[in-house]
N, C-alpha and C. Protein backbone atom coordinates (compact mmCIF):
# COMPACT_ATOMS: atom_id res chain seq x y z
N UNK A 1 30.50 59.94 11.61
CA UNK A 1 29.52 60.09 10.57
C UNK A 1 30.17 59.76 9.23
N UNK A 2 29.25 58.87 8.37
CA UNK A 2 30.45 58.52 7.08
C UNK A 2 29.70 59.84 6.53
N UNK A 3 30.98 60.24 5.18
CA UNK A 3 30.56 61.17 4.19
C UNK A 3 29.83 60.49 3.12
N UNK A 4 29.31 59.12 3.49
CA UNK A 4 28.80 58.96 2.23
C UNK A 4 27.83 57.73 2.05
N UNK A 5 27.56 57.32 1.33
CA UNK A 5 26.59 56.00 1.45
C UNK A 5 28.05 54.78 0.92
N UNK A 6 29.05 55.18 1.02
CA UNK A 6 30.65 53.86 0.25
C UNK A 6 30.36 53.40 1.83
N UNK A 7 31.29 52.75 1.97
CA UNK A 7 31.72 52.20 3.22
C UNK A 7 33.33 52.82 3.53
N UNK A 8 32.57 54.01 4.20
CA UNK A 8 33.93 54.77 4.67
C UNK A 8 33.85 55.67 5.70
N UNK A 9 34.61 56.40 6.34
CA UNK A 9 33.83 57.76 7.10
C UNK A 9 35.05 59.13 6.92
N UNK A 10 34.88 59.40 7.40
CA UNK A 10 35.48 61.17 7.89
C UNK A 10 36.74 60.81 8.65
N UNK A 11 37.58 61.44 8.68
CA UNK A 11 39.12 61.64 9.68
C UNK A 11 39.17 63.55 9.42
N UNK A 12 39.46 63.61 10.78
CA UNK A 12 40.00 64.64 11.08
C UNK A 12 41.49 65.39 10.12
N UNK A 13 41.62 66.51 9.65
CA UNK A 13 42.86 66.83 9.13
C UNK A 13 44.18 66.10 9.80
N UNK A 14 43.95 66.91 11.38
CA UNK A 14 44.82 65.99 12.10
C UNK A 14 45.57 64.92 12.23
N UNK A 15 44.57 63.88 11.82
CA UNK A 15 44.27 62.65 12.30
C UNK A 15 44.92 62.02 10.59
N UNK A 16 44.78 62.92 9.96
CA UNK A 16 45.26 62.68 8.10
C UNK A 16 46.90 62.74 8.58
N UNK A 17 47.19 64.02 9.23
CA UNK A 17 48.40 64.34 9.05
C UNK A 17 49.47 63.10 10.12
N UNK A 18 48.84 62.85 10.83
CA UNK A 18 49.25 61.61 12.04
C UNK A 18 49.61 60.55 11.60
N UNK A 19 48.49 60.11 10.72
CA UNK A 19 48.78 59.13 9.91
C UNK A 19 49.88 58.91 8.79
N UNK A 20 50.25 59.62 8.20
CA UNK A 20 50.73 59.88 6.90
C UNK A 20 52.06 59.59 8.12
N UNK A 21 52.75 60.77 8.81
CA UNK A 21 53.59 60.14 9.69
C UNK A 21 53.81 59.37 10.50
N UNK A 22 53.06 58.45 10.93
CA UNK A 22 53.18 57.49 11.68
C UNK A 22 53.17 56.37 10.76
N UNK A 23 52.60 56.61 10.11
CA UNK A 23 52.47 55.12 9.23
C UNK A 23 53.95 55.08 7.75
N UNK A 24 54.74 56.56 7.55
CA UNK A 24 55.47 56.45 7.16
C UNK A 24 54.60 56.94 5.09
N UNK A 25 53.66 57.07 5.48
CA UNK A 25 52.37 56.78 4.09
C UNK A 25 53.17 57.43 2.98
N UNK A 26 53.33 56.68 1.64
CA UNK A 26 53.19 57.84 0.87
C UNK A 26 52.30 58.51 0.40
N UNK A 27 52.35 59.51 0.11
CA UNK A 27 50.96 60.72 -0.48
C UNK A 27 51.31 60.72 -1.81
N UNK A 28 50.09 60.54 -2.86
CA UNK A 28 50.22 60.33 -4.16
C UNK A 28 48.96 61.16 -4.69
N UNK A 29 49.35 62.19 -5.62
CA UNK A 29 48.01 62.78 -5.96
C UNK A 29 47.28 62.07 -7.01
N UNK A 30 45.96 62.69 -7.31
CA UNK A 30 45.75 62.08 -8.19
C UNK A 30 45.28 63.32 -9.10
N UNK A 31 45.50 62.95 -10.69
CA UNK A 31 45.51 64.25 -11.27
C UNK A 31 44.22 64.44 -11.64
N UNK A 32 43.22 63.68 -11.98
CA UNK A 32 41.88 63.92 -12.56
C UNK A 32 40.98 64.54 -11.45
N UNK A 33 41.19 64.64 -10.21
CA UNK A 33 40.30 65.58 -9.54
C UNK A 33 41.20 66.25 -8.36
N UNK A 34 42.46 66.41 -8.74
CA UNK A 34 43.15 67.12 -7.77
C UNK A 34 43.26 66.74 -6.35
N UNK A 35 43.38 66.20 -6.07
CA UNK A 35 43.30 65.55 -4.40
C UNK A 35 44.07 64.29 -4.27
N UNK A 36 44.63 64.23 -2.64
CA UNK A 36 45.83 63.71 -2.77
C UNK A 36 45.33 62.08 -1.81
N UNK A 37 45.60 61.00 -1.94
CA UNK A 37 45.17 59.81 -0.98
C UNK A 37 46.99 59.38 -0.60
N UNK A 38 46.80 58.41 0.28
CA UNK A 38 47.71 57.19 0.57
C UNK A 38 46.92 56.13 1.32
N UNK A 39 47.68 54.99 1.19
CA UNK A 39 47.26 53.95 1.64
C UNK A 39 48.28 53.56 2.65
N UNK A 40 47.30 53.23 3.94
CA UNK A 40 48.38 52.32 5.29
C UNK A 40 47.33 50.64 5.45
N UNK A 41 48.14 49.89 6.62
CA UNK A 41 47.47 48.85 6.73
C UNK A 41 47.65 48.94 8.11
N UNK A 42 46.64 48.69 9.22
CA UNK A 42 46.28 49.36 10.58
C UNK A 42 47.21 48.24 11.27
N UNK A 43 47.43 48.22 12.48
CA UNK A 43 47.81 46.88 13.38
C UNK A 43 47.16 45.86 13.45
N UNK A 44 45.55 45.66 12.70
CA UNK A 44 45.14 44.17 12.66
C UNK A 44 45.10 43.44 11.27
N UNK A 45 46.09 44.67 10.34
CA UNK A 45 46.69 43.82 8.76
C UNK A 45 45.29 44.12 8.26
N UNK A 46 44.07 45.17 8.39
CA UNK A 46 43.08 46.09 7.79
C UNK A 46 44.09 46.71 6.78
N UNK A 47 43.30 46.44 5.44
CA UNK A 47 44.00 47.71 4.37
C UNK A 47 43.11 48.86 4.35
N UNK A 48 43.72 50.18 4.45
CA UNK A 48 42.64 51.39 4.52
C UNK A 48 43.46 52.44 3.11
N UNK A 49 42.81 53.26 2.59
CA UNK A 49 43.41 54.43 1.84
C UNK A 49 42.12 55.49 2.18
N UNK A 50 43.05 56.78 2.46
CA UNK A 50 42.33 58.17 2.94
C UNK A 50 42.52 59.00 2.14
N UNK A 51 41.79 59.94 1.29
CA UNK A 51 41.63 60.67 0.05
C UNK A 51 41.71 62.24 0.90
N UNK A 52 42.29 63.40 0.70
CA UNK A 52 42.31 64.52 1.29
C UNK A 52 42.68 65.53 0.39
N UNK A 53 42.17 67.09 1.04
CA UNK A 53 43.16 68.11 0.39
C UNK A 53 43.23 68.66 1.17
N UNK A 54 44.65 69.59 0.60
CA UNK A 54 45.29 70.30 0.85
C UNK A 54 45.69 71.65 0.40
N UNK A 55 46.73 72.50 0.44
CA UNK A 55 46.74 73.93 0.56
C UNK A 55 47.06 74.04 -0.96
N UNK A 56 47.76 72.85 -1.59
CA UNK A 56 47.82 72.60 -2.77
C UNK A 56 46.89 71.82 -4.04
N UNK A 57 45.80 71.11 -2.99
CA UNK A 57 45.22 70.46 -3.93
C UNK A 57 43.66 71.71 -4.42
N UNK A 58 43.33 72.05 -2.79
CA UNK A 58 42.55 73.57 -2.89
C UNK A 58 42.74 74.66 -4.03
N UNK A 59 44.23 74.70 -3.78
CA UNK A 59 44.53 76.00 -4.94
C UNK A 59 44.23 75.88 -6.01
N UNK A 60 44.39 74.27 -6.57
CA UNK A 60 44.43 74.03 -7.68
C UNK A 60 42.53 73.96 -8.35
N UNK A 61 41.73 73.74 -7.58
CA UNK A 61 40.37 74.02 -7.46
C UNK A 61 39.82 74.93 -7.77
N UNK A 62 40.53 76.08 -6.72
CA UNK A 62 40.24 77.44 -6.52
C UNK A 62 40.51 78.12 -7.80
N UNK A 63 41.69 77.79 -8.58
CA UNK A 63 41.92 78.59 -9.36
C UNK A 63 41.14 78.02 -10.98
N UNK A 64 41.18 76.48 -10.69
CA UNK A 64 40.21 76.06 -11.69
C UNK A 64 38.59 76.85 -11.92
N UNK A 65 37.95 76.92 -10.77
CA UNK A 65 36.89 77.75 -10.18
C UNK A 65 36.78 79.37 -10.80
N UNK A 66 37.59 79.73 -10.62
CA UNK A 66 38.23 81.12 -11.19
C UNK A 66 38.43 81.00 -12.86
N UNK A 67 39.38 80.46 -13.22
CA UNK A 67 39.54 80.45 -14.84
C UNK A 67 38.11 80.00 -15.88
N UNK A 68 37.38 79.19 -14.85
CA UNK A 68 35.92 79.24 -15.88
C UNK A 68 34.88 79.78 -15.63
N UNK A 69 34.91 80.93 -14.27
CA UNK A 69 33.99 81.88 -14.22
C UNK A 69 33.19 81.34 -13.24
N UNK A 70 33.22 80.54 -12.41
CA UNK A 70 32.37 80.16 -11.95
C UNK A 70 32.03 80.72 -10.76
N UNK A 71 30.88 80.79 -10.40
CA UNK A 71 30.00 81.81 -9.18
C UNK A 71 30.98 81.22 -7.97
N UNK A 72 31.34 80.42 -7.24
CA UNK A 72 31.71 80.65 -6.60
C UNK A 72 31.79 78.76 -5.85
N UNK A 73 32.59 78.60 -4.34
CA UNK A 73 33.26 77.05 -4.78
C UNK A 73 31.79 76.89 -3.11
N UNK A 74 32.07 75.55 -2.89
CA UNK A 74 31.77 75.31 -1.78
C UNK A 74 32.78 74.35 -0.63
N UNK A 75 32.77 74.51 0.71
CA UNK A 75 33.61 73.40 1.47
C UNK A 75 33.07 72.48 2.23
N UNK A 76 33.56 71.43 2.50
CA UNK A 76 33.11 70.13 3.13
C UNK A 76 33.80 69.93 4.61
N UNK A 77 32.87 70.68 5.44
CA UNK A 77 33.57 70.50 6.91
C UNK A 77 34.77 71.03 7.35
N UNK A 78 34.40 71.73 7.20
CA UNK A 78 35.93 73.29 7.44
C UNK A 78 36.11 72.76 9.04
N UNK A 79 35.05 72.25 9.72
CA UNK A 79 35.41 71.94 11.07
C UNK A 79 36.10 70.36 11.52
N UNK A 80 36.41 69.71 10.66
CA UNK A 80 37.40 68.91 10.68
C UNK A 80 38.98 69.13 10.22
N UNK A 81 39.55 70.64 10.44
CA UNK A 81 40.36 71.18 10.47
C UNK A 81 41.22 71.12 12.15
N UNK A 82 42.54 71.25 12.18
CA UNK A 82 42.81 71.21 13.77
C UNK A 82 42.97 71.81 14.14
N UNK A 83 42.12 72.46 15.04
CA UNK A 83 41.81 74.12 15.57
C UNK A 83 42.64 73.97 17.24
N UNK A 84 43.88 73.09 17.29
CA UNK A 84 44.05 73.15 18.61
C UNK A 84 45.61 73.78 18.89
N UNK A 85 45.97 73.54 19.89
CA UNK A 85 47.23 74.95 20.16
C UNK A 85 48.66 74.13 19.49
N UNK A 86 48.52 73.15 18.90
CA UNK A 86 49.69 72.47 18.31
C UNK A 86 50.15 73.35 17.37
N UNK A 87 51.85 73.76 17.60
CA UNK A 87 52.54 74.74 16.61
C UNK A 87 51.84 74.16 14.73
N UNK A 88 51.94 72.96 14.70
CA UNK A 88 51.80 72.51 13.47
C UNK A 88 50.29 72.69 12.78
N UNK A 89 49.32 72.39 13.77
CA UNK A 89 47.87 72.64 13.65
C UNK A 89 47.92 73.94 13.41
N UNK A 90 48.02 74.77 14.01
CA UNK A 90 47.58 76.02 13.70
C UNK A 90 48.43 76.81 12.46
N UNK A 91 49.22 76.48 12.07
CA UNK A 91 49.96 76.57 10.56
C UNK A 91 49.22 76.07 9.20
N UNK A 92 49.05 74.56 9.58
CA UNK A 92 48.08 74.02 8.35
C UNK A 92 46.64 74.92 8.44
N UNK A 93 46.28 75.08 9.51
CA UNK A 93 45.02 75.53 9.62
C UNK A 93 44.94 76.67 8.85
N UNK A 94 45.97 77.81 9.08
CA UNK A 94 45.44 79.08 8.59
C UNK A 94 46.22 78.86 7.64
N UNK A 95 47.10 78.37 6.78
CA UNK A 95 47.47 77.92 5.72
C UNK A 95 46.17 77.53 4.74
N UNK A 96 45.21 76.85 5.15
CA UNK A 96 43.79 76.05 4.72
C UNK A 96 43.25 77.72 4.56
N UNK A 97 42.65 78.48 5.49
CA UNK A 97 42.00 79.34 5.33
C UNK A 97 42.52 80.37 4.25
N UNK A 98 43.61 80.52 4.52
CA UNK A 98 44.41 81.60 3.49
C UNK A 98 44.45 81.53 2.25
N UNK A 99 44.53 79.89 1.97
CA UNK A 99 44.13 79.48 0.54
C UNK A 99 42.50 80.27 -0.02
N UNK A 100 41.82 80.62 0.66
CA UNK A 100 40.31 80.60 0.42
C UNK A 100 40.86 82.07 -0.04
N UNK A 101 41.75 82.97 -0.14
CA UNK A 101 41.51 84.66 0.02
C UNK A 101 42.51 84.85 -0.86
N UNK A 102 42.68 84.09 -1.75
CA UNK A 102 43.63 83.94 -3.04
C UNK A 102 43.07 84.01 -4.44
């Protein structure tokens, strides 16, 4: 399902974090809306860049959210998180949630 009417779609956290190591990616934030992308180029020489957050880009939201009073945040597919028995998944995961109770 794309998130959007661009020409793009959805990746799994997972599937963020796979990438970034497999492809070697660097992660570069960006400062005007807090959230972090990199860019890879697939095995058929496709250029792609994937925009994400994280436990750090969240916080920085969260607490923005907080310092101007605001009622309260919303999230975008908490279920594209990796809810599976991988030591590493389940670290980022409740790492992600824990951010929310801060």
């Amino acid at each position: 399902m794309n998130c959007s009417d661009a020409a793009g779609r959805q990746v799994g956290f997972a599937d963020i974090q796979d990438l970034i190591i497999s492809r070697d990616a660097t992660v570069v934030k960006d400062e005007d809306s807090a959230s972090f992308y990199f860019n890879y180029e697939d095995t058929l020489g496709g250029k792609h860049q994937v925009w994400f957050d994280n436990v750090e880009s969240l916080q920085e939201k969260y607490q923005f959210a907080s310092a101007e009073n605001l009622n309260g945040i919303a999230i975008w597919n908490s279920d594209l998180l990796d809810y599976s028995d991988i030591l590493r998944a389940q670290q980022e995961t409740k790492a992600m949630w824990d951010t929310l109770q801060h």
